[in-house]
PDB file of N, CA and C in Angstrom:
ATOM      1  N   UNK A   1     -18.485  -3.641  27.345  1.00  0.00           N
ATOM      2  CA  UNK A   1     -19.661  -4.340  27.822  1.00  0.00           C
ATOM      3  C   UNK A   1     -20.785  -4.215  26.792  1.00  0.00           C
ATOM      4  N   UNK A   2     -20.984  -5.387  26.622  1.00  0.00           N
ATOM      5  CA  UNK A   2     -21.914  -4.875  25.183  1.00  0.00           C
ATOM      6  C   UNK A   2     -23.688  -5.412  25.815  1.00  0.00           C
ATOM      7  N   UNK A   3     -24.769  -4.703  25.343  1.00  0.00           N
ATOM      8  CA  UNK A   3     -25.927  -4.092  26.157  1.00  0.00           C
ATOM      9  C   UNK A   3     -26.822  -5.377  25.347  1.00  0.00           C
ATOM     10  N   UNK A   4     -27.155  -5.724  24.459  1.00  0.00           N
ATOM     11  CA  UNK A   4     -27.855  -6.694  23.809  1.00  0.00           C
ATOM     12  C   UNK A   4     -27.248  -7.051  23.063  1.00  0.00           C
ATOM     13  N   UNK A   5     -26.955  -8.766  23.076  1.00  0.00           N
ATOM     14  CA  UNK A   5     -26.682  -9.983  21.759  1.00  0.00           C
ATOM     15  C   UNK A   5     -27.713 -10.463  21.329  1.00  0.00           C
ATOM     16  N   UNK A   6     -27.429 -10.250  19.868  1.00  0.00           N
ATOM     17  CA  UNK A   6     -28.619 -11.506  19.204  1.00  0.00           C
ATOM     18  C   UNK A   6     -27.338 -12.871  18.703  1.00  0.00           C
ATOM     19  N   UNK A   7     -27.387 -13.997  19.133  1.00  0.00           N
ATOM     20  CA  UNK A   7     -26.662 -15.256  18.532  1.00  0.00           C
ATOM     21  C   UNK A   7     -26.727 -15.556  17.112  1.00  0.00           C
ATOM     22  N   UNK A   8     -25.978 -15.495  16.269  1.00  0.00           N
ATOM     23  CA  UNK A   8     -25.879 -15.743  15.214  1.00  0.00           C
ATOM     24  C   UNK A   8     -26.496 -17.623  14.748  1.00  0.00           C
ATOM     25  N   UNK A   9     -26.860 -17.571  13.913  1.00  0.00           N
ATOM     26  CA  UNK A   9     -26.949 -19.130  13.375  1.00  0.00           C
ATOM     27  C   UNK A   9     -27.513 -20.296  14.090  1.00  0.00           C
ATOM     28  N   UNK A  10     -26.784 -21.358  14.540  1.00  0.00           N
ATOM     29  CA  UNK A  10     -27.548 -22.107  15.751  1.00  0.00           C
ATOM     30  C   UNK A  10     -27.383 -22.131  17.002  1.00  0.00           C
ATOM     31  N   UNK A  11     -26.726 -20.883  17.102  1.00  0.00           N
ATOM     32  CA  UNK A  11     -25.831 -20.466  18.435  1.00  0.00           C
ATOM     33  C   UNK A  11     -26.991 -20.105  19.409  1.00  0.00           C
ATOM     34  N   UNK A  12     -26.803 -20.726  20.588  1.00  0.00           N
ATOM     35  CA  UNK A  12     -27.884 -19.597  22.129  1.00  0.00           C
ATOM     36  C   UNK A  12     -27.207 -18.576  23.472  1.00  0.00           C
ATOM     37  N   UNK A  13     -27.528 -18.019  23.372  1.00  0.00           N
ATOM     38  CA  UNK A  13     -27.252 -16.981  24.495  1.00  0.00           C
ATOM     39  C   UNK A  13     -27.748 -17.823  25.556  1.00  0.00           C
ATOM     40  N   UNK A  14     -26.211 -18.028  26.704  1.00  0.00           N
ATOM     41  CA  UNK A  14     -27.324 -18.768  28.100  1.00  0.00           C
ATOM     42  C   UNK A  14     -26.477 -17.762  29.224  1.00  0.00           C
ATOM     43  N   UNK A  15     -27.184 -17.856  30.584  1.00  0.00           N
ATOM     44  CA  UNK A  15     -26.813 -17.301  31.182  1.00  0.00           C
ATOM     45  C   UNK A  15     -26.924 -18.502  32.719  1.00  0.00           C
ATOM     46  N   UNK A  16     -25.528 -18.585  33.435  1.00  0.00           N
ATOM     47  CA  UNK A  16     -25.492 -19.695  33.958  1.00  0.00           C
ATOM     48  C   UNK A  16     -26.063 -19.708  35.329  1.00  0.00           C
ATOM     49  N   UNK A  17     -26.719 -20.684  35.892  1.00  0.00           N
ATOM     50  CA  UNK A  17     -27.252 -20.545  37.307  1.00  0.00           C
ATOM     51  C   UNK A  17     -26.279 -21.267  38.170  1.00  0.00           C
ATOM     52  N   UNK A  18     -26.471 -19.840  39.192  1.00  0.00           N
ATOM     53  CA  UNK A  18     -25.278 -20.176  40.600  1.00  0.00           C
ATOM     54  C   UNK A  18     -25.831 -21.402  41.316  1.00  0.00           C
ATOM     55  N   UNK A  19     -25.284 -22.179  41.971  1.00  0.00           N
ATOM     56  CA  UNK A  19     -25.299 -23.213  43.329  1.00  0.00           C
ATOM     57  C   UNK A  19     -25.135 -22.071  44.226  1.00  0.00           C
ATOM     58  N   UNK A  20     -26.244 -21.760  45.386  1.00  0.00           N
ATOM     59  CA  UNK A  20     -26.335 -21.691  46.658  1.00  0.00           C
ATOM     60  C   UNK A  20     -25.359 -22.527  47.396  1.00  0.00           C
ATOM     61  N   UNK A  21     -24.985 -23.414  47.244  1.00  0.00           N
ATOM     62  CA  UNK A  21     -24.121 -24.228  47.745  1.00  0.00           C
ATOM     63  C   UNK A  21     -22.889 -23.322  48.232  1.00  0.00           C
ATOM     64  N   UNK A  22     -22.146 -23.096  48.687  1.00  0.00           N
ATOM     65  CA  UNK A  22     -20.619 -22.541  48.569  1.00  0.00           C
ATOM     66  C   UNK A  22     -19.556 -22.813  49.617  1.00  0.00           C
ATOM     67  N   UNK A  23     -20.462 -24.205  50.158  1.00  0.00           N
ATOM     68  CA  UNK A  23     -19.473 -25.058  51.625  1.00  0.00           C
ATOM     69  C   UNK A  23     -19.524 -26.208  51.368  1.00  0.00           C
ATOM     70  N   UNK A  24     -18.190 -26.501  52.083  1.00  0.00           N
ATOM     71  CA  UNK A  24     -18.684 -28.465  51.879  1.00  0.00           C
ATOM     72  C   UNK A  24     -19.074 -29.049  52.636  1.00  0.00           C
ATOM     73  N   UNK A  25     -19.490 -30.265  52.689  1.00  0.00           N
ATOM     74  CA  UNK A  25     -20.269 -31.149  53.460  1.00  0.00           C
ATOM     75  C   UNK A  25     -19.223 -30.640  55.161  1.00  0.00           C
ATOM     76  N   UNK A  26     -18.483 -30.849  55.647  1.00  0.00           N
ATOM     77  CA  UNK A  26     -17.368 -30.736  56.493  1.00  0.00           C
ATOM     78  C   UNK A  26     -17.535 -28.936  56.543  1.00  0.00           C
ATOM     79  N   UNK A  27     -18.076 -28.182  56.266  1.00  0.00           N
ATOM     80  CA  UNK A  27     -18.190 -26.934  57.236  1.00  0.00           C
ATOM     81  C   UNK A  27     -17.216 -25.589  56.156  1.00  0.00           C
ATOM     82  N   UNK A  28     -16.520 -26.017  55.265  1.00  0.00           N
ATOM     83  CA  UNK A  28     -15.272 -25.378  54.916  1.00  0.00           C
ATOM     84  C   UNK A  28     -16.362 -24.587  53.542  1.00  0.00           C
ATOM     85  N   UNK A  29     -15.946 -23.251  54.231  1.00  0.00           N
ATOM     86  CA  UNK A  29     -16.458 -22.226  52.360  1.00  0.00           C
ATOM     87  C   UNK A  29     -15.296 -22.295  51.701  1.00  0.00           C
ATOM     88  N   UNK A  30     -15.963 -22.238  49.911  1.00  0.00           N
ATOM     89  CA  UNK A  30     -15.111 -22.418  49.132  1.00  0.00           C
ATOM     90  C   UNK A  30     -15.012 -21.277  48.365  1.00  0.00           C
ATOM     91  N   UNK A  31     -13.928 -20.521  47.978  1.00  0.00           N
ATOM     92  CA  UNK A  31     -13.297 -19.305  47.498  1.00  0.00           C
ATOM     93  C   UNK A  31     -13.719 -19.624  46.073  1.00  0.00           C
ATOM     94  N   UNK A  32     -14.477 -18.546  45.308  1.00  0.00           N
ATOM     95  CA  UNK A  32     -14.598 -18.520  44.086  1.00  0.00           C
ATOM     96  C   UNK A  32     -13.757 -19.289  43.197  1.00  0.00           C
ATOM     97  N   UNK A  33     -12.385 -18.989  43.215  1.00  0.00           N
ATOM     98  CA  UNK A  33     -11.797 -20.078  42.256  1.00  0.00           C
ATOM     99  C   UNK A  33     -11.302 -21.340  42.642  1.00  0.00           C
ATOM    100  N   UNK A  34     -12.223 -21.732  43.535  1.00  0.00           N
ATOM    101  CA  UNK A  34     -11.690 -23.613  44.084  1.00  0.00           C
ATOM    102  C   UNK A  34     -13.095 -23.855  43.337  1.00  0.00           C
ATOM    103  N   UNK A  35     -14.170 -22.816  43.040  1.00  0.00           N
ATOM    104  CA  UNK A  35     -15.266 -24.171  42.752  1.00  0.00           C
ATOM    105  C   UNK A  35     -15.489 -24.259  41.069  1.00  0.00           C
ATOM    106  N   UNK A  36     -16.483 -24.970  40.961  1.00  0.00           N
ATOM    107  CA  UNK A  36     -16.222 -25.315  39.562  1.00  0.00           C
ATOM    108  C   UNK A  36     -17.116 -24.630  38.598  1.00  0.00           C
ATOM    109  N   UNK A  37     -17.210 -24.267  37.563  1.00  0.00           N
ATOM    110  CA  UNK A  37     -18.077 -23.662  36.606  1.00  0.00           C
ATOM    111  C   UNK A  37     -19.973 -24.239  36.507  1.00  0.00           C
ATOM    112  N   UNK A  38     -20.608 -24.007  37.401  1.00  0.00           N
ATOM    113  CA  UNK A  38     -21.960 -24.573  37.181  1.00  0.00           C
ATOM    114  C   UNK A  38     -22.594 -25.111  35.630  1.00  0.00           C
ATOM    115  N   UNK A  39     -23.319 -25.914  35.572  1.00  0.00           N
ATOM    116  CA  UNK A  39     -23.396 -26.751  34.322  1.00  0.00           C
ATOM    117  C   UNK A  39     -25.008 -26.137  33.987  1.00  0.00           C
ATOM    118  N   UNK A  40     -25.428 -25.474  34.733  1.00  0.00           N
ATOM    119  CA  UNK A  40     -27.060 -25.826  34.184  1.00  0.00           C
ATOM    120  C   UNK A  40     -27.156 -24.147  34.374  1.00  0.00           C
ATOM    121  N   UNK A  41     -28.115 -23.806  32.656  1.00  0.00           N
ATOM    122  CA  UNK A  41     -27.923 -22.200  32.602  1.00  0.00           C
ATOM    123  C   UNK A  41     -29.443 -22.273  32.304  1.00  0.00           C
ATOM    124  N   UNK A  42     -29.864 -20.715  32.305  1.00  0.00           N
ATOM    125  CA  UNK A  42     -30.981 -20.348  31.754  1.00  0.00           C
ATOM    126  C   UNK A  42     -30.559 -19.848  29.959  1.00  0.00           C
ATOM    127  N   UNK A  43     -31.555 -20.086  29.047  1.00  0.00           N
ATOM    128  CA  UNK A  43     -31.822 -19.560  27.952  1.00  0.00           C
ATOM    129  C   UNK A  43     -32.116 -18.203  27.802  1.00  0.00           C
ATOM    130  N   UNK A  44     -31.056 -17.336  27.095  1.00  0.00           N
ATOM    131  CA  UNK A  44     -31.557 -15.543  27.203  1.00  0.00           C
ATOM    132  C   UNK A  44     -32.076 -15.335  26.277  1.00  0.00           C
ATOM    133  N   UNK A  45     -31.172 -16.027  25.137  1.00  0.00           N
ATOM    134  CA  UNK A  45     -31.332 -15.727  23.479  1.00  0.00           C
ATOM    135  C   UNK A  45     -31.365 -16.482  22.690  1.00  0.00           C
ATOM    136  N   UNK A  46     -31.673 -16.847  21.983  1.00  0.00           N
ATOM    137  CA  UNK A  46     -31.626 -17.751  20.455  1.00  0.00           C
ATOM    138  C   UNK A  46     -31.277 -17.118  19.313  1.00  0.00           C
ATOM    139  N   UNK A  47     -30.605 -18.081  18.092  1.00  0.00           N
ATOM    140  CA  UNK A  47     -29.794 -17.763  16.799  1.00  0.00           C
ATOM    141  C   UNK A  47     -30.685 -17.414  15.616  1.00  0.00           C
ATOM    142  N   UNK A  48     -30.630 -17.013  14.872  1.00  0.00           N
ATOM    143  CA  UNK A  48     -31.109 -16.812  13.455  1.00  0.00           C
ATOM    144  C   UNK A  48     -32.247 -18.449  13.123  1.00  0.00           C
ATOM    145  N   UNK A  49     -31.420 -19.344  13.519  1.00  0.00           N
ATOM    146  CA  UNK A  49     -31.393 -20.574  13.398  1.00  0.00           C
ATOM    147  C   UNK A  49     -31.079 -21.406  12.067  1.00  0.00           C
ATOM    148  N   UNK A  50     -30.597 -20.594  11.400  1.00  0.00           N
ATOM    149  CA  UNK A  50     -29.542 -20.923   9.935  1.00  0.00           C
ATOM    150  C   UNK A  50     -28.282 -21.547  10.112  1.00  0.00           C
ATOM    151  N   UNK A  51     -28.567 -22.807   9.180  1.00  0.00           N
ATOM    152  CA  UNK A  51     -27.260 -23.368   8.940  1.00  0.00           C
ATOM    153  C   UNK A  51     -26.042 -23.029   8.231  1.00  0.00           C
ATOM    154  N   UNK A  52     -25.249 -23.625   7.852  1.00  0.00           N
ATOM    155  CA  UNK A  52     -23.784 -22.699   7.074  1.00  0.00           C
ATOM    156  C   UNK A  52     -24.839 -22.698   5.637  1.00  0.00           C
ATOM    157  N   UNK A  53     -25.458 -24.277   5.433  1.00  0.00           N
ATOM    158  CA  UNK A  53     -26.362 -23.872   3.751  1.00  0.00           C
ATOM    159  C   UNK A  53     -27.414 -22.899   3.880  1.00  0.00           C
ATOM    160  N   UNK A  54     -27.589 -22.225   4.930  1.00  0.00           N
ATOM    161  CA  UNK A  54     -29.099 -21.315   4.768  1.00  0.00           C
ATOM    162  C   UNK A  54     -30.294 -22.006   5.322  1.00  0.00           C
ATOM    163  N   UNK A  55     -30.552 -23.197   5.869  1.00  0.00           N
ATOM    164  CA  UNK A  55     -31.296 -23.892   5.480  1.00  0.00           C
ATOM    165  C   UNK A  55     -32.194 -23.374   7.285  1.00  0.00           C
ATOM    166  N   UNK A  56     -33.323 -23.201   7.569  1.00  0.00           N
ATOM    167  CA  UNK A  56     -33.613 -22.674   8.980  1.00  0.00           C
ATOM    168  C   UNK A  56     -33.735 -23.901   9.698  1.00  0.00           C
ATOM    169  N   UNK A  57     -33.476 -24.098  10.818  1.00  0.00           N
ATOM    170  CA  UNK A  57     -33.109 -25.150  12.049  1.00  0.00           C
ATOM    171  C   UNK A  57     -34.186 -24.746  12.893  1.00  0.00           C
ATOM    172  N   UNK A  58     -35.085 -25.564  13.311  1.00  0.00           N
ATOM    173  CA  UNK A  58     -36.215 -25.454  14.416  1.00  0.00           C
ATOM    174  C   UNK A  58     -35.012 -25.395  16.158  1.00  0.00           C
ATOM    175  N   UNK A  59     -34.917 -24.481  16.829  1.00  0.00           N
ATOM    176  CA  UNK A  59     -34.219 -24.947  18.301  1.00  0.00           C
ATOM    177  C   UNK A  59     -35.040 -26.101  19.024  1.00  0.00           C
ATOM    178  N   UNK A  60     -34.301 -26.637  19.618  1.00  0.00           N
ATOM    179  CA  UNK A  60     -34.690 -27.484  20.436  1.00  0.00           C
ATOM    180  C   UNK A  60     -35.262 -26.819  21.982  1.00  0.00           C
ATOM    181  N   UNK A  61     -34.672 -25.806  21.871  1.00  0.00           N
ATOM    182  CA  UNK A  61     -35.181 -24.802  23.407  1.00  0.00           C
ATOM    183  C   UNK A  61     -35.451 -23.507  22.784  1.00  0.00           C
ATOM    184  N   UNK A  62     -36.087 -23.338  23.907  1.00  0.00           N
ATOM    185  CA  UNK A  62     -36.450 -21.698  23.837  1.00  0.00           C
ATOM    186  C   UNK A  62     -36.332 -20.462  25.173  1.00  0.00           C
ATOM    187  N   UNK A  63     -36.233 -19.414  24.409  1.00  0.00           N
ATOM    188  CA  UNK A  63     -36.190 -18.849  25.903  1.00  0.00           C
ATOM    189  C   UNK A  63     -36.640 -19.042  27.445  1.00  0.00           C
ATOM    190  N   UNK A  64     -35.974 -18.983  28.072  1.00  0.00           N
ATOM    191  CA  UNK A  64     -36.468 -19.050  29.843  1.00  0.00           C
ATOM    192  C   UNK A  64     -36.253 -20.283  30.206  1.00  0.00           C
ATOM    193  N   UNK A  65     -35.887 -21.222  29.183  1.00  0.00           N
ATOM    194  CA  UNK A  65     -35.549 -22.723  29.294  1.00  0.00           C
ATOM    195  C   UNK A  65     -34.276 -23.201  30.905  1.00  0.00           C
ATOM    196  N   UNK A  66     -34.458 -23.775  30.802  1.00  0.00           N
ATOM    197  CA  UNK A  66     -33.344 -24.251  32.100  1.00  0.00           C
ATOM    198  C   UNK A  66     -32.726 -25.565  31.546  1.00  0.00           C
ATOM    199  N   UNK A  67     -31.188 -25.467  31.317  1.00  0.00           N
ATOM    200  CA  UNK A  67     -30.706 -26.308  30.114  1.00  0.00           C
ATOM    201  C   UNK A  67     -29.243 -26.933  30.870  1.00  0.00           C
ATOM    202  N   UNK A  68     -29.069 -28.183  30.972  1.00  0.00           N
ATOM    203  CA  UNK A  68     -27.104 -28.906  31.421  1.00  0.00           C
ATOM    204  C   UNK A  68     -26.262 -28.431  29.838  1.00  0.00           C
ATOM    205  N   UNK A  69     -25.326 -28.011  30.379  1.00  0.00           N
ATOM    206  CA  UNK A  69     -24.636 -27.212  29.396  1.00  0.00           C
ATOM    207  C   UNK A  69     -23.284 -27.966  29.253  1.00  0.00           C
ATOM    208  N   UNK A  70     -22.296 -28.163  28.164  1.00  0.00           N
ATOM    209  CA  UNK A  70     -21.319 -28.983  28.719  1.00  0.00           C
ATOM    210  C   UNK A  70     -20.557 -27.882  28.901  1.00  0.00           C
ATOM    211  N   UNK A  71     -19.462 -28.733  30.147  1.00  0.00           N
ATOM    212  CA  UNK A  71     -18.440 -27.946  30.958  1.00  0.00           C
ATOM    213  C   UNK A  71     -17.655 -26.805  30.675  1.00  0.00           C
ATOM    214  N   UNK A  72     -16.991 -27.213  28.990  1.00  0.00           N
ATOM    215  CA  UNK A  72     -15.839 -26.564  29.038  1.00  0.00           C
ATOM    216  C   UNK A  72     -16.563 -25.405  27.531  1.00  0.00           C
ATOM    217  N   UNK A  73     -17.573 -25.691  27.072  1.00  0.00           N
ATOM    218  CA  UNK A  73     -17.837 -25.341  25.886  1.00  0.00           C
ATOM    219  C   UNK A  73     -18.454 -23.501  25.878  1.00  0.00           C
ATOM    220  N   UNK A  74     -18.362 -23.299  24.642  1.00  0.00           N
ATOM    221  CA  UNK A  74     -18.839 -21.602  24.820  1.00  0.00           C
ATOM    222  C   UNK A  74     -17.831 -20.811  24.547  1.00  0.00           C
ATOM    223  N   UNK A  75     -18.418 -19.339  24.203  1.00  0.00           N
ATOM    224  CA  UNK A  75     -17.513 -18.170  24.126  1.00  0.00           C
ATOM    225  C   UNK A  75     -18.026 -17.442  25.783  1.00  0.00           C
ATOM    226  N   UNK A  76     -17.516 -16.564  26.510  1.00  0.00           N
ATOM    227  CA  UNK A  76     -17.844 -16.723  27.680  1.00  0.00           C
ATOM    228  C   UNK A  76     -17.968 -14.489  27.301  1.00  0.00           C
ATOM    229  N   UNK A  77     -18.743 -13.630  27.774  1.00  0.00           N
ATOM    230  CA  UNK A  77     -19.423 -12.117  27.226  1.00  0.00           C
ATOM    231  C   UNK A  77     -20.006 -12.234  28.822  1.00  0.00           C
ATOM    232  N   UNK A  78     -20.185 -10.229  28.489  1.00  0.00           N
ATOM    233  CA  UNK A  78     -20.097  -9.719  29.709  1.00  0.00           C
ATOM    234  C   UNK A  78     -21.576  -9.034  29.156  1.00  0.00           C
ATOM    235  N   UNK A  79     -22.460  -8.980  29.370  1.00  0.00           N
ATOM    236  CA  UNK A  79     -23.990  -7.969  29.283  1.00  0.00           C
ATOM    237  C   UNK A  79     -24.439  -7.284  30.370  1.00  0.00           C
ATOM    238  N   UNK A  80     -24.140  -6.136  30.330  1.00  0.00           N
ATOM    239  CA  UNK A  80     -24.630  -4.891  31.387  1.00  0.00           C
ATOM    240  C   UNK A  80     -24.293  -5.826  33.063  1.00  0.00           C
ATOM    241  N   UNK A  81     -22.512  -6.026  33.350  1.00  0.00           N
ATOM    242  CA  UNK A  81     -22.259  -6.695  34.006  1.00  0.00           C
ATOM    243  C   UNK A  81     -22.302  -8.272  34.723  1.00  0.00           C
ATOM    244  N   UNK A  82     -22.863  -8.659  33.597  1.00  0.00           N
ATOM    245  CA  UNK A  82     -23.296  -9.998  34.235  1.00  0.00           C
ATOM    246  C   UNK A  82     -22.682 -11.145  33.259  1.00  0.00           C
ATOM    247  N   UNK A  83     -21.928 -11.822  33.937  1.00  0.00           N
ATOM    248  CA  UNK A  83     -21.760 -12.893  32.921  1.00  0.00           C
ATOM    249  C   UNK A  83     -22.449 -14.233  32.093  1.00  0.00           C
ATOM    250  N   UNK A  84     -22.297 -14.035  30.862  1.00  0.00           N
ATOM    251  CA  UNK A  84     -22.853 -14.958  29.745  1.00  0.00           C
ATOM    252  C   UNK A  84     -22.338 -15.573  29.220  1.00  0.00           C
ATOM    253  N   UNK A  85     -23.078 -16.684  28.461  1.00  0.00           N
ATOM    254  CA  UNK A  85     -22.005 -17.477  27.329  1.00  0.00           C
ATOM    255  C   UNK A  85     -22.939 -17.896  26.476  1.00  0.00           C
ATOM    256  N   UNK A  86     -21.841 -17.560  25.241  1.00  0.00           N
ATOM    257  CA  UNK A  86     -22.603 -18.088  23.698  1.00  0.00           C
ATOM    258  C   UNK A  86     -21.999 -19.628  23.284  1.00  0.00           C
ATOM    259  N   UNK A  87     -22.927 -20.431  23.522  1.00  0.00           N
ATOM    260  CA  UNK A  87     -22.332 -21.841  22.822  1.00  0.00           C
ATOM    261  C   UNK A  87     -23.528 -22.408  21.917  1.00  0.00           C
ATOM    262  N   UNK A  88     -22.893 -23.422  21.044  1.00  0.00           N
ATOM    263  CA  UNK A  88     -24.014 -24.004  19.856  1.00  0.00           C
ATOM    264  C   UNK A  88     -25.429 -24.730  20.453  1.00  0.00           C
ATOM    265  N   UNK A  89     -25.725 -25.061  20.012  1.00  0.00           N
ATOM    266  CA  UNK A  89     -27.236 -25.592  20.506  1.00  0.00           C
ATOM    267  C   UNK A  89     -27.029 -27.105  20.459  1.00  0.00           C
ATOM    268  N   UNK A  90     -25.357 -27.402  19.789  1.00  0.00           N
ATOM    269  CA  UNK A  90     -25.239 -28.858  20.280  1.00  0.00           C
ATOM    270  C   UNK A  90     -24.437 -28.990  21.648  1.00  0.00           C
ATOM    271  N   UNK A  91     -23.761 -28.028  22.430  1.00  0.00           N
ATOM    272  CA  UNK A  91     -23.696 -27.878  23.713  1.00  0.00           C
ATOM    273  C   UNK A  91     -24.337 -28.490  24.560  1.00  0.00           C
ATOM    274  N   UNK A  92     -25.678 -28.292  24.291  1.00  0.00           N
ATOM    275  CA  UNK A  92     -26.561 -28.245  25.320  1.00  0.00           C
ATOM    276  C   UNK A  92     -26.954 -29.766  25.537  1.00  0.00           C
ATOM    277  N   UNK A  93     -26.862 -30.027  26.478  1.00  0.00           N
ATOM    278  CA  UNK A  93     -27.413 -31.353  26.715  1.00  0.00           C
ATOM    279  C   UNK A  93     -28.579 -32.578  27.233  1.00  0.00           C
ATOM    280  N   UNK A  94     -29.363 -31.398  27.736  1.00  0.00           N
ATOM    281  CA  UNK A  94     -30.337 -31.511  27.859  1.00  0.00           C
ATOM    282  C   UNK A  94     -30.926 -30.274  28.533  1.00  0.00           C
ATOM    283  N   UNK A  95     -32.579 -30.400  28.825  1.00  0.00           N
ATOM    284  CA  UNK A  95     -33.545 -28.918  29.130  1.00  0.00           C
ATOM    285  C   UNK A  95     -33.602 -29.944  30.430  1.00  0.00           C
ATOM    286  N   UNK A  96     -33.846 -29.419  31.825  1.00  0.00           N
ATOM    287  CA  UNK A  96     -34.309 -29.145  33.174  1.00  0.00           C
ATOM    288  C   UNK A  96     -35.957 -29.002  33.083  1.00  0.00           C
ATOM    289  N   UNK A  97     -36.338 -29.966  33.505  1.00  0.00           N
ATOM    290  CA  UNK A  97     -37.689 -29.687  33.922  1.00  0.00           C
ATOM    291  C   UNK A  97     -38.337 -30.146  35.497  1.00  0.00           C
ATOM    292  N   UNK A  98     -39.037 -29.640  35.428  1.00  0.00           N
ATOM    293  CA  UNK A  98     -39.305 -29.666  37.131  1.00  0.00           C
ATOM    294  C   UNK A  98     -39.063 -28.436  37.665  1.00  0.00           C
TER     295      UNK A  98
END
């Protein structure tokens, strides 16, 4: 279990937000692995922001951000029990506002 990541390069540390949801319309709870991987995470961490040439990359987000993440993308890390995922900053698909 590793205690603090810093993301390398243009990579972000996100950490994903649950759906309250966990029934369906029709009354029926759904068992952890019938539902699907939530899409929209919070921002923990940000990268160096260096490209492979060196060159520094402004992020498009920043911490505390609330971001649609795509589905399948990411390395998926465990931080002082809680699950995370490191994916590129082209992952991300858009920031949540409101």
């Amino acid at each position: 279990m590793a205690k603090n990541i810093k993301p390398l390069g243009t990579r972000v540390l996100v950490k994903r937000i649950e759906n309250e949801e966990q029934k369906t319309d029709g009354g029926i709870f759904l068992p952890d692995t019938a539902k699907e991987k939530p899409q929209e995470a919070e921002v923990i961490a940000l990268g160096t922001g260096k490209n492979d040439e060196g060159e520094i990359i402004e992020f498009s987000v920043k911490v505390g951000d609330k971001v649609l993440i795509s589905k399948y993308g990411g390395t998926e890390v465990k931080i002082e029990g809680k699950e995370c995922l490191i994916i590129s900053e082209g992952d991300i698909l858009g920031i949540i506002e409101g």
